[in-house]
Protein backbone atom coordinates (compact mmCIF):
# COMPACT_ATOMS: atom_id res chain seq x y z
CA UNK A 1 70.87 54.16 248.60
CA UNK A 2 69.86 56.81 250.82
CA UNK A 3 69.99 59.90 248.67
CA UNK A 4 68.46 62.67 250.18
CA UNK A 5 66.12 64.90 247.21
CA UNK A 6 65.21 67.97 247.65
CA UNK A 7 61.22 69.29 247.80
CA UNK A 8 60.07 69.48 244.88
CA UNK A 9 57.71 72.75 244.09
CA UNK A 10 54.64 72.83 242.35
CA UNK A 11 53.21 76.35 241.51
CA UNK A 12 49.34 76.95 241.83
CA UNK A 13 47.40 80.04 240.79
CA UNK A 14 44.25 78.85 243.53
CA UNK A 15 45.32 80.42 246.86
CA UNK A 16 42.19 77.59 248.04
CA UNK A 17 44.27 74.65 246.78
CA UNK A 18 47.01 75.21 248.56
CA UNK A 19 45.68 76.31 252.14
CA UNK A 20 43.84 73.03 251.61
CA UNK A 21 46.92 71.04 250.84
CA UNK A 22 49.05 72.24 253.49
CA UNK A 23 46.46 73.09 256.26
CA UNK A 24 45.26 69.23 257.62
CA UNK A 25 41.65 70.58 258.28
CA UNK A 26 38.62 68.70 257.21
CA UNK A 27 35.62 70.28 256.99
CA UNK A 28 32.39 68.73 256.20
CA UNK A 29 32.42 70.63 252.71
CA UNK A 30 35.82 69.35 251.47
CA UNK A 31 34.80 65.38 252.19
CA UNK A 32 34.01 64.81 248.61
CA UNK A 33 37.45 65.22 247.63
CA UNK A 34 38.97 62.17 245.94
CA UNK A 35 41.43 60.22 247.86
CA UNK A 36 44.40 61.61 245.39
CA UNK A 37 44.40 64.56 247.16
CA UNK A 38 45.17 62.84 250.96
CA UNK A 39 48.13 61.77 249.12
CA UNK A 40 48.98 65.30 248.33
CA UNK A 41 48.65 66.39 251.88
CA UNK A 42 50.87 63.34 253.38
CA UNK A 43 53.87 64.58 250.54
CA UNK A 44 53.28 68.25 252.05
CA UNK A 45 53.27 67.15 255.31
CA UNK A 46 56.42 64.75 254.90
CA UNK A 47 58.13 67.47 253.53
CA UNK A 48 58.29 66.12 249.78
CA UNK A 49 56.68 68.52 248.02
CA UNK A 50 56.19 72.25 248.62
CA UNK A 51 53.56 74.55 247.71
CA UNK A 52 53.85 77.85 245.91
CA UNK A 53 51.39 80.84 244.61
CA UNK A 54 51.95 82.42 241.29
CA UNK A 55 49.78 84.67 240.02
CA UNK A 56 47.26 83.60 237.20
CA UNK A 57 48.63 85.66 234.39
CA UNK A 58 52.04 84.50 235.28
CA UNK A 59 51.28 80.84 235.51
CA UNK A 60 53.23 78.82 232.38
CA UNK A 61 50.46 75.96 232.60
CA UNK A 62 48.26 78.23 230.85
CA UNK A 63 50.22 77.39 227.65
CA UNK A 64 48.56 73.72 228.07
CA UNK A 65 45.12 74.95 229.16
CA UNK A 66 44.47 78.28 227.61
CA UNK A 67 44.74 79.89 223.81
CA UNK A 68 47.56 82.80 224.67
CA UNK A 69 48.77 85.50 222.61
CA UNK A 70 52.23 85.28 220.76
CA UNK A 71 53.83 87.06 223.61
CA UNK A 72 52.57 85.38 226.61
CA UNK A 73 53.08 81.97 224.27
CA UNK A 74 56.67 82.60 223.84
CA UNK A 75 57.39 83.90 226.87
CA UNK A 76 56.04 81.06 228.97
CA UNK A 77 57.46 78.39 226.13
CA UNK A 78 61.02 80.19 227.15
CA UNK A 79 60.16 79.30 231.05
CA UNK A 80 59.25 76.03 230.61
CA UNK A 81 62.31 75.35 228.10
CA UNK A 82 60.37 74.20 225.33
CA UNK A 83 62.22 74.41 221.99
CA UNK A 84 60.39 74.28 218.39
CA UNK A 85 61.90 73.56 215.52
């Protein structure tokens, strides 16, 4: 079955990340870097997966990493289509 997906998109609030991920350059300070993230860098270079900036405060992942106010909470639980009972 050769159905065709589309990229998908991940969002990242570290401008660093993603030059790293989608610029093949390696520098002797990025060698410690586990082998996870070559696999990252083959899927942006195939074309599988594309890479985009969002600003910090906008980012809806803080509402798994951070304690946010009632606003930014609902706001971001909207985005990410979350639904409490």
């Amino acid at each position: 079955m050769r159905y065709m997906f589309s990229p998908i998109h991940i969002n990242g609030d570290n401008q660093g990340s993603i030059f790293m991920s989608s610029n093949l350059v390696t520098e002797s300070w990025n060698k410690h870097i586990d082998i996870c993230f070559h696999a990252i860098c083959d899927f942006v270079a195939q074309g599988k997966v594309k890479l985009f900036y969002i600003e910090g405060n906008k980012n809806p992942a803080d509402l798994f990493t951070k304690n946010l106010g009632l606003v930014k909470f609902w706001k971001f639980r909207d985005q990410l289509g979350l639904i409490f009972n």
